[in-house]
C-alpha atoms as a PDB file:
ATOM      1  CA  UNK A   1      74.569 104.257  96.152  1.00  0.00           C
ATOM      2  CA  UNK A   2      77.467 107.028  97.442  1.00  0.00           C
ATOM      3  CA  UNK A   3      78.763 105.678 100.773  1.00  0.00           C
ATOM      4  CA  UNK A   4      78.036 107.981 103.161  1.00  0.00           C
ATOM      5  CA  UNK A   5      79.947 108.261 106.610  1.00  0.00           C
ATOM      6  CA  UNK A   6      78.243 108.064 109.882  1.00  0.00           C
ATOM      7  CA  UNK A   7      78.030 111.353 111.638  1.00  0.00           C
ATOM      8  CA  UNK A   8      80.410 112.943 113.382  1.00  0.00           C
ATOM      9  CA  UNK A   9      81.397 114.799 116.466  1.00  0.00           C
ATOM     10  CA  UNK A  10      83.994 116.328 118.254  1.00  0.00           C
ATOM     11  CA  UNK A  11      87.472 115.200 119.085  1.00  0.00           C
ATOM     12  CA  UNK A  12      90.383 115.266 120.815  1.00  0.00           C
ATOM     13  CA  UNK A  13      93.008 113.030 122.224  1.00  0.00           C
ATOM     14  CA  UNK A  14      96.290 113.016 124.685  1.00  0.00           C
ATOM     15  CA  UNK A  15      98.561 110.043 123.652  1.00  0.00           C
ATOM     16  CA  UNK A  16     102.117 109.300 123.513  1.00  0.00           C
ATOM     17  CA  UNK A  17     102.801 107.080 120.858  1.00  0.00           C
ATOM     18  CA  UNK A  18     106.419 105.707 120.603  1.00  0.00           C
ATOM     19  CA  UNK A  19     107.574 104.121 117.499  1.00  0.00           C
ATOM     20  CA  UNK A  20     107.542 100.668 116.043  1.00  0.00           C
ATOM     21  CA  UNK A  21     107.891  98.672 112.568  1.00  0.00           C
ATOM     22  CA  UNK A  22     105.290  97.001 110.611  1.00  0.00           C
ATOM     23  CA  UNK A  23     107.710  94.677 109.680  1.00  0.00           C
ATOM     24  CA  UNK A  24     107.621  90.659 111.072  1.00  0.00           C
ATOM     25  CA  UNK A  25     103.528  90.470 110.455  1.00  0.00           C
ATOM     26  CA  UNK A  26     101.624  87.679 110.166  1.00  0.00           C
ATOM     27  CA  UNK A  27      99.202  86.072 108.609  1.00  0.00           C
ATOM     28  CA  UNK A  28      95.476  87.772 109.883  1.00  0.00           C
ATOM     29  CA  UNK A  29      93.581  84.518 110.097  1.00  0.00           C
ATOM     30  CA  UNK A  30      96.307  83.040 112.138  1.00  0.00           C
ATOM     31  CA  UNK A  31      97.533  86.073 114.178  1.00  0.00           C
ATOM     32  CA  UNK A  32      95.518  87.744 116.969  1.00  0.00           C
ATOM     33  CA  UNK A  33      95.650  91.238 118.081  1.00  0.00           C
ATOM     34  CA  UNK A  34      97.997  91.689 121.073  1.00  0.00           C
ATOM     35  CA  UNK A  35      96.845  91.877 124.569  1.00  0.00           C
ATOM     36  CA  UNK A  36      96.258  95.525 125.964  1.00  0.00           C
ATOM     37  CA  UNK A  37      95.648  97.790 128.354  1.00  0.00           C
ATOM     38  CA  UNK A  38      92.302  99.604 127.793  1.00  0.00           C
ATOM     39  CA  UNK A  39      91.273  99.641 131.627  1.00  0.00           C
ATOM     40  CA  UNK A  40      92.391 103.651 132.034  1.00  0.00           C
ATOM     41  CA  UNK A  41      89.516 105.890 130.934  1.00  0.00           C
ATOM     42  CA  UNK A  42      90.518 108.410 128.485  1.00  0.00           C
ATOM     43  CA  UNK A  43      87.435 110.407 127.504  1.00  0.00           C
ATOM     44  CA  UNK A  44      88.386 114.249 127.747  1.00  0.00           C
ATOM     45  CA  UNK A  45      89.060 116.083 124.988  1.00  0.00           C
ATOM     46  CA  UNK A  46      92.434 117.270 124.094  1.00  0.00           C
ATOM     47  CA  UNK A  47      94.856 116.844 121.232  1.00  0.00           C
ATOM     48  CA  UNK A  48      96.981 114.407 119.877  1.00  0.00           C
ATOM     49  CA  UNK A  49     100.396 114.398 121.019  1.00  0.00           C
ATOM     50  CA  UNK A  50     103.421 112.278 118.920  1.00  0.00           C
ATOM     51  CA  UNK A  51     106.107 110.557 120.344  1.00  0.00           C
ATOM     52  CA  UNK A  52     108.431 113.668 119.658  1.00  0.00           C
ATOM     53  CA  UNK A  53     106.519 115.674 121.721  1.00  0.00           C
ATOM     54  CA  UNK A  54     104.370 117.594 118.749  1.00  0.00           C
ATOM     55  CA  UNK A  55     100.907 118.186 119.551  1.00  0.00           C
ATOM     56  CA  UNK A  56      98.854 118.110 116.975  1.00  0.00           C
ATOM     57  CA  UNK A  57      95.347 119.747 115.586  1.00  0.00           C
ATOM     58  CA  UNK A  58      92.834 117.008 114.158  1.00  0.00           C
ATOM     59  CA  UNK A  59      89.655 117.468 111.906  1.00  0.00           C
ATOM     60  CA  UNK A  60      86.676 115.607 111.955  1.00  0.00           C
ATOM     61  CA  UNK A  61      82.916 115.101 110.702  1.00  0.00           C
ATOM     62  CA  UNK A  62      79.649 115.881 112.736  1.00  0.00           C
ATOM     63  CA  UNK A  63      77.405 116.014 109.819  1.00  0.00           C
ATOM     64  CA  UNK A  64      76.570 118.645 108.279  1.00  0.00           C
ATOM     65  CA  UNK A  65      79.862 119.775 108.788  1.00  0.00           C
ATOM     66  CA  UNK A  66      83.105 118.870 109.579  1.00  0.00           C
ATOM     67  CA  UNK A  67      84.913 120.415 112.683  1.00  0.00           C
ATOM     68  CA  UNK A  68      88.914 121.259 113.609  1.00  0.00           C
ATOM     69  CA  UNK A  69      90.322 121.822 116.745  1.00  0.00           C
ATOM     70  CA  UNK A  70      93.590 123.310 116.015  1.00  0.00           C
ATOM     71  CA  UNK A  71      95.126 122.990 119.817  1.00  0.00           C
ATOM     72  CA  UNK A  72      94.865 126.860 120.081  1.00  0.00           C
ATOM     73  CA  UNK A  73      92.728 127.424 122.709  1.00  0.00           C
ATOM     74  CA  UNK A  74      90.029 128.165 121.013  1.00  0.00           C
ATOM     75  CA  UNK A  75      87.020 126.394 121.061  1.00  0.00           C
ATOM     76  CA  UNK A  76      86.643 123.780 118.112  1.00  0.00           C
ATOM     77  CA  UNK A  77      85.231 125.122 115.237  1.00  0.00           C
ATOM     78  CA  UNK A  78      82.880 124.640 111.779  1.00  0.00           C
ATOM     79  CA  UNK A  79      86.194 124.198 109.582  1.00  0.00           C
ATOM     80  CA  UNK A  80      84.255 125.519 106.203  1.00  0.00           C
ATOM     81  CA  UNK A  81      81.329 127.786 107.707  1.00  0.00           C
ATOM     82  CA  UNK A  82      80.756 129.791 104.353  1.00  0.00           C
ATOM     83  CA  UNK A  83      79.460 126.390 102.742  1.00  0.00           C
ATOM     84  CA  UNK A  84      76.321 125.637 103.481  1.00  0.00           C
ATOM     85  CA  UNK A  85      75.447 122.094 102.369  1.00  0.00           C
ATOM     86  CA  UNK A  86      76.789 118.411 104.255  1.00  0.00           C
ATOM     87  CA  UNK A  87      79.961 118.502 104.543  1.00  0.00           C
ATOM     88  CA  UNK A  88      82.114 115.493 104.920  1.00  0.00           C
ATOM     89  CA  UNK A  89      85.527 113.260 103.978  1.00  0.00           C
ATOM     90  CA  UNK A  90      88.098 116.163 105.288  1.00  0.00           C
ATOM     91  CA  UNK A  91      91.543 115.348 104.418  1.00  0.00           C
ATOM     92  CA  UNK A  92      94.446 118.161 105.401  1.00  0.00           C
ATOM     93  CA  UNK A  93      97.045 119.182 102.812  1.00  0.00           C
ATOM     94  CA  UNK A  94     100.319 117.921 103.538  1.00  0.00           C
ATOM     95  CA  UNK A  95     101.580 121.531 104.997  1.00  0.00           C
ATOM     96  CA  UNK A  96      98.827 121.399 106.954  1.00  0.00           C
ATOM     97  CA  UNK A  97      97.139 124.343 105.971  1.00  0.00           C
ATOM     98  CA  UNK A  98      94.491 123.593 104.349  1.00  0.00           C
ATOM     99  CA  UNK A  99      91.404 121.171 104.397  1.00  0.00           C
ATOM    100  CA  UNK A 100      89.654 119.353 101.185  1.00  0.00           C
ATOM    101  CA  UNK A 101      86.219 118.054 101.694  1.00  0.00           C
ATOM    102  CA  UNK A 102      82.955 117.050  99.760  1.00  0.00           C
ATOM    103  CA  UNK A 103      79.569 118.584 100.128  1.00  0.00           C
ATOM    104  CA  UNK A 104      76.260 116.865  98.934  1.00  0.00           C
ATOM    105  CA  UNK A 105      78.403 114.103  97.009  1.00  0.00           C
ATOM    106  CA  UNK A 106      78.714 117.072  94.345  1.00  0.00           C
ATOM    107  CA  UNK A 107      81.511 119.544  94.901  1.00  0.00           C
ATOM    108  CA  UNK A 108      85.114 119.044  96.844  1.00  0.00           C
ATOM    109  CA  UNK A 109      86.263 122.376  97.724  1.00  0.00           C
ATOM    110  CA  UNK A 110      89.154 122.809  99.246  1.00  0.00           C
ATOM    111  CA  UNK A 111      89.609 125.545 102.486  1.00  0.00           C
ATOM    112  CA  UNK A 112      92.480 127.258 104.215  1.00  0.00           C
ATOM    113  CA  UNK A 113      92.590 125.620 107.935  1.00  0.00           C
ATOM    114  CA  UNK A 114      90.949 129.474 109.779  1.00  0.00           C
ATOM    115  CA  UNK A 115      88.050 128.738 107.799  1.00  0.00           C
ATOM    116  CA  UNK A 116      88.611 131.547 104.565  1.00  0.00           C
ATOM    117  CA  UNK A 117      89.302 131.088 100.728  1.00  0.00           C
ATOM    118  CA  UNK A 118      86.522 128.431 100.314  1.00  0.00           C
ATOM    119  CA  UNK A 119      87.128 127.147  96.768  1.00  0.00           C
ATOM    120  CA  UNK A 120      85.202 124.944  94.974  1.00  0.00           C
ATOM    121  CA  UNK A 121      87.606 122.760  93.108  1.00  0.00           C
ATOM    122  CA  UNK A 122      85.312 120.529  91.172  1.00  0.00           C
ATOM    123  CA  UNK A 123      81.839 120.420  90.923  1.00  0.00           C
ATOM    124  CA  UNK A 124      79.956 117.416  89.584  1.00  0.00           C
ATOM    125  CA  UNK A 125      77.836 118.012  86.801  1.00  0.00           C
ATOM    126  CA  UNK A 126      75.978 115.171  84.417  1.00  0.00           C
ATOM    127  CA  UNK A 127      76.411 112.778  83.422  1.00  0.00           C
ATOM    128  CA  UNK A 128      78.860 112.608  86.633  1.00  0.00           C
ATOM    129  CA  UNK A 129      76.278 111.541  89.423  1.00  0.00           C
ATOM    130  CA  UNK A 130      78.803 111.258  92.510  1.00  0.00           C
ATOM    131  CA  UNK A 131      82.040 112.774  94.150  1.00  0.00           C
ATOM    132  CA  UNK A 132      83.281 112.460  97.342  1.00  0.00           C
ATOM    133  CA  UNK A 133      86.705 111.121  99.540  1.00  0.00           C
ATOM    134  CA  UNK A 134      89.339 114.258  98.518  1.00  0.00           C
ATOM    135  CA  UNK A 135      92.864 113.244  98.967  1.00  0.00           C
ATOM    136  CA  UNK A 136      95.655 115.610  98.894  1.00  0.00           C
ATOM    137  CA  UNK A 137      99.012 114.308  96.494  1.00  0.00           C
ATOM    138  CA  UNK A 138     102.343 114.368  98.914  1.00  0.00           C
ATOM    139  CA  UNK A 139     103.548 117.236  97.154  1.00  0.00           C
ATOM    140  CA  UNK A 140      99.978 119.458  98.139  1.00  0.00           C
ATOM    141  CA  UNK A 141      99.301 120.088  93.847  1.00  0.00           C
ATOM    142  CA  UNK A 142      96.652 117.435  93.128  1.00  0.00           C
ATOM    143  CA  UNK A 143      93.528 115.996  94.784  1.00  0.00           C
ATOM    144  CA  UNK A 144      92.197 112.151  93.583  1.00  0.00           C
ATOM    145  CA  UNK A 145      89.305 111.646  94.427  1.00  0.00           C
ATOM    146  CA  UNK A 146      85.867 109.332  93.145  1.00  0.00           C
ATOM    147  CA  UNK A 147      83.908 110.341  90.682  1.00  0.00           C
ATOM    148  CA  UNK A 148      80.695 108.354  89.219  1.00  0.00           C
ATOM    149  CA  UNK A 149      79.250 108.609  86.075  1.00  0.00           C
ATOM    150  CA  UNK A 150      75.685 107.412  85.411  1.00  0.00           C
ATOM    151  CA  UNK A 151      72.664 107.683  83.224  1.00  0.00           C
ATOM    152  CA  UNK A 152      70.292 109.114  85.690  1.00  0.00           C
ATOM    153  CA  UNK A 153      69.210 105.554  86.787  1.00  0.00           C
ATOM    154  CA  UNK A 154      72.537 103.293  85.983  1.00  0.00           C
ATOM    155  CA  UNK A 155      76.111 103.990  86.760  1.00  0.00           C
ATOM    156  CA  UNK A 156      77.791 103.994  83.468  1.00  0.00           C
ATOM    157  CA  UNK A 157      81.298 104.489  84.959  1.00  0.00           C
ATOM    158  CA  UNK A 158      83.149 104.612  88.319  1.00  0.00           C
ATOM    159  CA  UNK A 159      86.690 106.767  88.264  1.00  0.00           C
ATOM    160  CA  UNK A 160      89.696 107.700  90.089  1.00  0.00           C
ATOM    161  CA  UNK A 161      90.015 111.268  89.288  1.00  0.00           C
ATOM    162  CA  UNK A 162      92.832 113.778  89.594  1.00  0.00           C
ATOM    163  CA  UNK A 163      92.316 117.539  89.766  1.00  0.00           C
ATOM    164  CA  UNK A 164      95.130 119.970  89.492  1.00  0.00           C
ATOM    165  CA  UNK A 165      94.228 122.436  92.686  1.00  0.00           C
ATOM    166  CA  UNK A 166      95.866 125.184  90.680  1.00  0.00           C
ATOM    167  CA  UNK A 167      94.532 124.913  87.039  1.00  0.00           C
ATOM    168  CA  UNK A 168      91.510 122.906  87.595  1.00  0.00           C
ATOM    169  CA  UNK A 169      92.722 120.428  85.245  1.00  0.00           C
ATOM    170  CA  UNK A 170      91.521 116.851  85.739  1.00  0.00           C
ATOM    171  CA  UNK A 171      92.489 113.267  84.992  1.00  0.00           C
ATOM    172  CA  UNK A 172      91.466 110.134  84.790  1.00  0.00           C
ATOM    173  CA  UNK A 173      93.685 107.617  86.326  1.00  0.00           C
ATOM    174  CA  UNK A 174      91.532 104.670  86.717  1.00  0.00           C
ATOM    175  CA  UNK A 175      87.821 103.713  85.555  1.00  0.00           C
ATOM    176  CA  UNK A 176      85.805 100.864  85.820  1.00  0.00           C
ATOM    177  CA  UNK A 177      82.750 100.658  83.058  1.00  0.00           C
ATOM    178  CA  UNK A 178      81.049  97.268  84.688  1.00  0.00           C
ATOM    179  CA  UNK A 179      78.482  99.335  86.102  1.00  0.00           C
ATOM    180  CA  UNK A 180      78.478  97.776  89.047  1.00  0.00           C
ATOM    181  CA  UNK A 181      81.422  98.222  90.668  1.00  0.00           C
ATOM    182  CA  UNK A 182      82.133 101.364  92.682  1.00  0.00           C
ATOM    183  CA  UNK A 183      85.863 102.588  93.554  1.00  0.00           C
ATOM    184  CA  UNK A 184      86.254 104.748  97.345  1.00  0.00           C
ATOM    185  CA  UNK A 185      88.656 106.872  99.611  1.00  0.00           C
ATOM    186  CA  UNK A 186      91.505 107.168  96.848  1.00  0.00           C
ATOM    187  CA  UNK A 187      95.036 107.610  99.133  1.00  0.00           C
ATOM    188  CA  UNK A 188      98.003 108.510  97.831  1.00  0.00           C
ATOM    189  CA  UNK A 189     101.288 106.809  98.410  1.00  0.00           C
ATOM    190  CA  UNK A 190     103.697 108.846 100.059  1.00  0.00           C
ATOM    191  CA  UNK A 191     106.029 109.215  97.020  1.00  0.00           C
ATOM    192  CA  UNK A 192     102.998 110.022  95.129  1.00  0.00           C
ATOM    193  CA  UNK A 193     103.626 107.174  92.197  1.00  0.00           C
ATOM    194  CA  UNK A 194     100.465 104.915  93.583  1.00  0.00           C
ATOM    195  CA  UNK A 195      97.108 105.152  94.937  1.00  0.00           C
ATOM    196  CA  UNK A 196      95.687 102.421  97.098  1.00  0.00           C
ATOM    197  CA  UNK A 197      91.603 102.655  97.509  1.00  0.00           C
ATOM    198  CA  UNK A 198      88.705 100.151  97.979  1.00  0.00           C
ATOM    199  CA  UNK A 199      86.719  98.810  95.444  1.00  0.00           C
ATOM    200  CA  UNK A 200      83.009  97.724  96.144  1.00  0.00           C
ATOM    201  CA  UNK A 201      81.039  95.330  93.643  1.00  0.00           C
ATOM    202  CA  UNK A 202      77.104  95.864  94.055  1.00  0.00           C
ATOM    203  CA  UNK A 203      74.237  93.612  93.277  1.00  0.00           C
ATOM    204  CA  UNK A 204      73.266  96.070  89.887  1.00  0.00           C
ATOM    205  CA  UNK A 205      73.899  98.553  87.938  1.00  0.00           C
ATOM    206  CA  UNK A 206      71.272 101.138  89.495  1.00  0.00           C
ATOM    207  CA  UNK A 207      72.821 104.098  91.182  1.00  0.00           C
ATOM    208  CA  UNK A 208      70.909 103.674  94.405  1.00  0.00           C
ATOM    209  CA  UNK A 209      71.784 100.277  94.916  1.00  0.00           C
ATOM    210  CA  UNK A 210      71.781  99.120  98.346  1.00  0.00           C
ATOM    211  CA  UNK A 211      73.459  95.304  98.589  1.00  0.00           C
ATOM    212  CA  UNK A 212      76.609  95.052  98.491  1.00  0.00           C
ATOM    213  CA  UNK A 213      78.288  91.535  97.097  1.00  0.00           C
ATOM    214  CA  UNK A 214      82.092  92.430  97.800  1.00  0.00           C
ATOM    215  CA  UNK A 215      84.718  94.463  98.916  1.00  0.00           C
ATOM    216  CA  UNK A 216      88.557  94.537  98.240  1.00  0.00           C
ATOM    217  CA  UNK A 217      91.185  96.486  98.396  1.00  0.00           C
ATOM    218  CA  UNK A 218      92.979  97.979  94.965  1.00  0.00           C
ATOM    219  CA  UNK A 219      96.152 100.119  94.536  1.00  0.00           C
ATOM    220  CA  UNK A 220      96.480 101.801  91.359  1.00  0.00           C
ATOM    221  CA  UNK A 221     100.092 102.693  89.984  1.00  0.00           C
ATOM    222  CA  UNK A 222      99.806 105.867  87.892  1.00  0.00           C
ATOM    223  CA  UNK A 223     100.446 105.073  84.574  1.00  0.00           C
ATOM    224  CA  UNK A 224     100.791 101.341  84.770  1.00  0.00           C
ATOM    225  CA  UNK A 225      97.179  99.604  85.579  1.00  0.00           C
ATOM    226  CA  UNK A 226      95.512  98.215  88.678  1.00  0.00           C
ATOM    227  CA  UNK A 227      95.604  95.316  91.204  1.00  0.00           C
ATOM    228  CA  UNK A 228      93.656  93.826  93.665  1.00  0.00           C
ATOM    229  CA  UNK A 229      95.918  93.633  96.893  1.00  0.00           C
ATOM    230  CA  UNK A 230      95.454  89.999  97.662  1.00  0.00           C
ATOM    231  CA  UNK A 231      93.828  89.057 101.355  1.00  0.00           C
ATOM    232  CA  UNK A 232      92.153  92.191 101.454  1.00  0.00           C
ATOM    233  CA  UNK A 233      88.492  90.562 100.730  1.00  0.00           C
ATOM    234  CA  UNK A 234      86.077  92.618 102.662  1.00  0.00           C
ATOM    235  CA  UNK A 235      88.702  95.478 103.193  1.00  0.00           C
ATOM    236  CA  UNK A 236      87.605  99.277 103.350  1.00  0.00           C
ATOM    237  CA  UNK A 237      89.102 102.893 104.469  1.00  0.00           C
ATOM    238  CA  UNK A 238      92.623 102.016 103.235  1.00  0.00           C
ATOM    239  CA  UNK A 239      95.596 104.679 104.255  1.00  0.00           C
ATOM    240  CA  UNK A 240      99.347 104.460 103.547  1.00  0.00           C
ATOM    241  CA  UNK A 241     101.582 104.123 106.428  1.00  0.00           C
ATOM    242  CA  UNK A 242     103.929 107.280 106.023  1.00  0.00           C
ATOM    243  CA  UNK A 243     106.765 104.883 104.741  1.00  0.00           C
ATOM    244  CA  UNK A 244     104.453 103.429 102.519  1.00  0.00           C
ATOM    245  CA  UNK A 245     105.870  99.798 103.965  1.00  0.00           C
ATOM    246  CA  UNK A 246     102.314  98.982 105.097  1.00  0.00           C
ATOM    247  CA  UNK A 247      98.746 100.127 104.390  1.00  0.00           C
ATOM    248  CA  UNK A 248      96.047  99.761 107.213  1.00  0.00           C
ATOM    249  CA  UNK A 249      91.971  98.996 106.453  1.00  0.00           C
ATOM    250  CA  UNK A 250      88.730  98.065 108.363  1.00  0.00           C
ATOM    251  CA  UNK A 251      87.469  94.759 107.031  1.00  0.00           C
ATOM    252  CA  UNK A 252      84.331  93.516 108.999  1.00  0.00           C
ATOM    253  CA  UNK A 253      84.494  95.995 111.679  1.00  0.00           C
ATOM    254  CA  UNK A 254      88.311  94.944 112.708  1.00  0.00           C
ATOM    255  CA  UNK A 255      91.896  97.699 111.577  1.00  0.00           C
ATOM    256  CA  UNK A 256      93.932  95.449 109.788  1.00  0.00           C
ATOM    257  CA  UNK A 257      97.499  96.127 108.851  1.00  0.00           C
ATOM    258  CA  UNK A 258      99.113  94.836 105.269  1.00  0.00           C
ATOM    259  CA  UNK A 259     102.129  95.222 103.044  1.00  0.00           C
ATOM    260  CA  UNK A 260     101.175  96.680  99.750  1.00  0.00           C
ATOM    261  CA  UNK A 261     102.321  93.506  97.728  1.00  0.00           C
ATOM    262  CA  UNK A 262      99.794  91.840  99.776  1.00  0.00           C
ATOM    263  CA  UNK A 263     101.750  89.495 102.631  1.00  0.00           C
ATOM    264  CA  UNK A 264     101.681  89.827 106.047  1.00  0.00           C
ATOM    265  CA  UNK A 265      98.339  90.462 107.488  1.00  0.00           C
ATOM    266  CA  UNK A 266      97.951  91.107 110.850  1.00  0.00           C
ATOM    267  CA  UNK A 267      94.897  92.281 112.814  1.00  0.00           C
ATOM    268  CA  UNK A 268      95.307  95.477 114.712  1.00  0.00           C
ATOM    269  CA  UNK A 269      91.680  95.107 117.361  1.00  0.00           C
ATOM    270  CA  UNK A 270      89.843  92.474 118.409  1.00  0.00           C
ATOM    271  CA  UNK A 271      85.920  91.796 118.053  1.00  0.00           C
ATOM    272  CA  UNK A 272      85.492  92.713 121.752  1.00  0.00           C
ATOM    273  CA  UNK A 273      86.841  96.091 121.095  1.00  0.00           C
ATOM    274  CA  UNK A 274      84.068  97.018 119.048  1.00  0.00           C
ATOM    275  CA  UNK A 275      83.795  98.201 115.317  1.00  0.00           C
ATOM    276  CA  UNK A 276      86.007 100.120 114.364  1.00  0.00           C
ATOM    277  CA  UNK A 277      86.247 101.645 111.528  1.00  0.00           C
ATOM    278  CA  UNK A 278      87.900 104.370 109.441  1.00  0.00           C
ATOM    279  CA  UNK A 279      91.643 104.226 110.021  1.00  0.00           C
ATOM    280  CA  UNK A 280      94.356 106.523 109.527  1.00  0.00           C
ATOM    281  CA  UNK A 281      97.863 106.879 110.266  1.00  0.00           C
ATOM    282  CA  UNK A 282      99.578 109.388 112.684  1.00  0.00           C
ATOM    283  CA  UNK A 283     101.844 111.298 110.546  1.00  0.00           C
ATOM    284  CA  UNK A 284     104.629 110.291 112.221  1.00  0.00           C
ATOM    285  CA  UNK A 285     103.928 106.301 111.747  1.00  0.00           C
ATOM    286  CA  UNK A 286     103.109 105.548 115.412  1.00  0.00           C
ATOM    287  CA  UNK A 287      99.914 104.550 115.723  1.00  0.00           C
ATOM    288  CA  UNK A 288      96.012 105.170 114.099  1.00  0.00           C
ATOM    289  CA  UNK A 289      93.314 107.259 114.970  1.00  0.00           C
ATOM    290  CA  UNK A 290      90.134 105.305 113.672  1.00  0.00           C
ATOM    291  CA  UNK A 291      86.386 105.723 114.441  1.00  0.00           C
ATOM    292  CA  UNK A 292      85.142 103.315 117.904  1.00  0.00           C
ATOM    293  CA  UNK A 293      81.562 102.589 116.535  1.00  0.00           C
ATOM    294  CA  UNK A 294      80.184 101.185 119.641  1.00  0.00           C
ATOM    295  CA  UNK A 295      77.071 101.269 121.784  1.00  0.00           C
ATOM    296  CA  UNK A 296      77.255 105.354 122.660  1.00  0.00           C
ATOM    297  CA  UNK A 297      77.290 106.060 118.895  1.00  0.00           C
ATOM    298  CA  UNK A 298      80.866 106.125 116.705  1.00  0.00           C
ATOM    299  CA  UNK A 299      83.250 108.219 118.878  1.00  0.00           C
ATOM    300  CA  UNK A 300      86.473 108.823 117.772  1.00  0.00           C
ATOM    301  CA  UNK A 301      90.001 106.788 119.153  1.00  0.00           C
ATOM    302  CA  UNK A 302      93.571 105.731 118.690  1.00  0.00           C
ATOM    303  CA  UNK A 303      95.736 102.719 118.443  1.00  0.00           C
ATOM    304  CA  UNK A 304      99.142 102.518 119.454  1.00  0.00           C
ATOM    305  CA  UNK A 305     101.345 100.411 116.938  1.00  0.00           C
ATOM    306  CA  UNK A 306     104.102  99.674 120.026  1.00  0.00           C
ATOM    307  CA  UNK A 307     102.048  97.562 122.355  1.00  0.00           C
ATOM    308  CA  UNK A 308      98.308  97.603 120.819  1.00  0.00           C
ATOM    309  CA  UNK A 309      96.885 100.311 123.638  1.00  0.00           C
ATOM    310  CA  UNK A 310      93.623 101.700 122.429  1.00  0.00           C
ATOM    311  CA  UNK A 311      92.584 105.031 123.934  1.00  0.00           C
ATOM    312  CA  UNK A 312      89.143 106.456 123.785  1.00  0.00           C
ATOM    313  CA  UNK A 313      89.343 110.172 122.793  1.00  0.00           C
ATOM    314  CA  UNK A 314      85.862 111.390 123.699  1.00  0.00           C
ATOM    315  CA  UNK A 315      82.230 110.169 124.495  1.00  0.00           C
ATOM    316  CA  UNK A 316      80.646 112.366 122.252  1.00  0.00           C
ATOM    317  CA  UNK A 317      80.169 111.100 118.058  1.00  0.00           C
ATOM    318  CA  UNK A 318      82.925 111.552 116.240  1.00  0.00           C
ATOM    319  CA  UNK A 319      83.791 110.116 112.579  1.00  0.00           C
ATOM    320  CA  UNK A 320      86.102 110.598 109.863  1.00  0.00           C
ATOM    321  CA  UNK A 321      88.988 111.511 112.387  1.00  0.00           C
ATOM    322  CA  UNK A 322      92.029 112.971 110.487  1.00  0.00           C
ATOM    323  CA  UNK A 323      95.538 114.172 112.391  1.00  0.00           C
ATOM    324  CA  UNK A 324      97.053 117.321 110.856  1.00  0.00           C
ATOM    325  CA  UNK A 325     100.430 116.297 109.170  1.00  0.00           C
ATOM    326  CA  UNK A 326     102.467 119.618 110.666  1.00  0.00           C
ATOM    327  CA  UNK A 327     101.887 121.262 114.315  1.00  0.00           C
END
């Protein structure tokens, strides 16, 4: 039942996104996307560039492994080539040197971003049955990520866990013991104090359940409980904009953006841009780079929060897309 991402590919991307507010939304159902302009082909491979002029690396996953371009001149590169197994969910440290990931839904490991000092952080071991979705806390200490318990047959438990990167000391910050509810892609707010994620109810109990009955977003303040974020039904992929005013999702195939308190949902795409799924925000609050899952296969892209402009990074697959916080 672990959620597996499509495959991925390479990436790259040349866009100038200028700042804007998520403030003065409106309600999704009622509120289109905006018009854009998506007529100017934009399929070769470069970098991201911010509206101050950075340029930024990105890293990506083309299972079985995930890939970075750091805007070098090199070519792009297997980001963890001494681990051998499918590699996926890379999420950079907030220096931007270094990469977490999972590999066969049973370690995250975390690498430095030239590809040495693999470590395996956490490795799952019964009765846990899943890990995956690494996030790094703001201050670079802590990783949450999922973690499933189970019986070799039923889930038993589905957690929020947090692992100390240093000691290897972990914590669990949220569980759910219905058995059939699953929790995904943990993402910490940026003053590290809440965690917003999805939460997925299934049809059973069995770990290899396939039918899925509901989806909704949940943030989780450390210490003090959990929430559903109301209007989120059928929301995935959540990320914290890097104010932490807003938090964007996929829900049906369509970026969404909404406050945390749950008010003001407005729809980033259209349906006749395609799916597209797999947000996250530039670091710098601009815009999203999400994953186009259209006819070619999932390719990567970016949205521009000033005037909607979507621009297609690259024709070949590309999934998981993540910008690297620092040049």
């Amino acid at each position: 039942m672990a959620r597996p991402g499509p495959a991925a590919a390479t990436l790259a991307l040349l866009m100038a996104l200028t700042s804007c507010s998520a403030e003065g939304v409106s309600d999704a159902g009622a509120d289109p996307a905006p018009a854009r302009d998506t007529s100017e082909a934009a399929t070769t491979p470069a970098t991201i560039e911010t509206s101050n002029g950075a340029t930024l690396p990105l890293v990506y996953q083309d299972s079985p492994s995930i890939w970075v371009d750091l805007a070098d001149g090199n070519d792009i590169r297997d980001a963890a080539p001494g681990v051998r197994g499918d590699k996926q969910h890379p999420d950079w440290s907030p220096d931007g040197m270094r990469l977490a990931f999972d590999e066969n839904f049973a370690t995250i490991w975390v690498v430095h971003v030239d590809g040495t000092d693999e470590q395996a952080i956490y490795e799952c071991v019964a009765p846990c049955a899943a890990v995956q979705d690494a996030s790094w806390s703001p201050d670079g200490t802590q990783l949450a990520f999922m973690r499933v318990l189970g019986d070799g047959t039923h889930t038993v438990a589905a957690q929020v866990v947090v692992v100390d990167v240093a000691s290897g000391d972990v914590r669990v910050v949220h569980e759910d013991r219905s058995g059939t509810a699953w929790v995904y892609q943990p993402r910490w707010s940026p003053d590290g104090k809440r965690i917003v994620l999805d939460r997925s109810v299934w049809a059973s109990n069995l770990l290899d359940e396939s039918v899925r009955r509901r989806t909704d977003l949940m943030i989780v303040t450390l210490g003090d409980g959990a929430r559903l974020v109301r209007g989120t039904r059928g929301g995935q992929a959540p990320d914290w904009s890097p104010d932490g005013s807003s938090v964007v999702f996929e829900v049906s195939g369509r970026l969404a953006l909404i406050s945390p308190d749950g008010t003001g949902r407005r729809w980033l795409t259209r349906k006749t841009d395609g799916p597209s799924i797999q947000p996250t925000f530039l670091p710098d609050g601009t815009g999203v780079v999400f994953t186009s899952d259209g006819a070619a296969g999932p390719t990567a892209a970016a949205i521009s929060l000033f005037d909607g402009t979507i621009t297609r990074v690259t024709s070949t697959v590309a999934t998981h897309p993540r910008v690297r916080p620092t040049g």
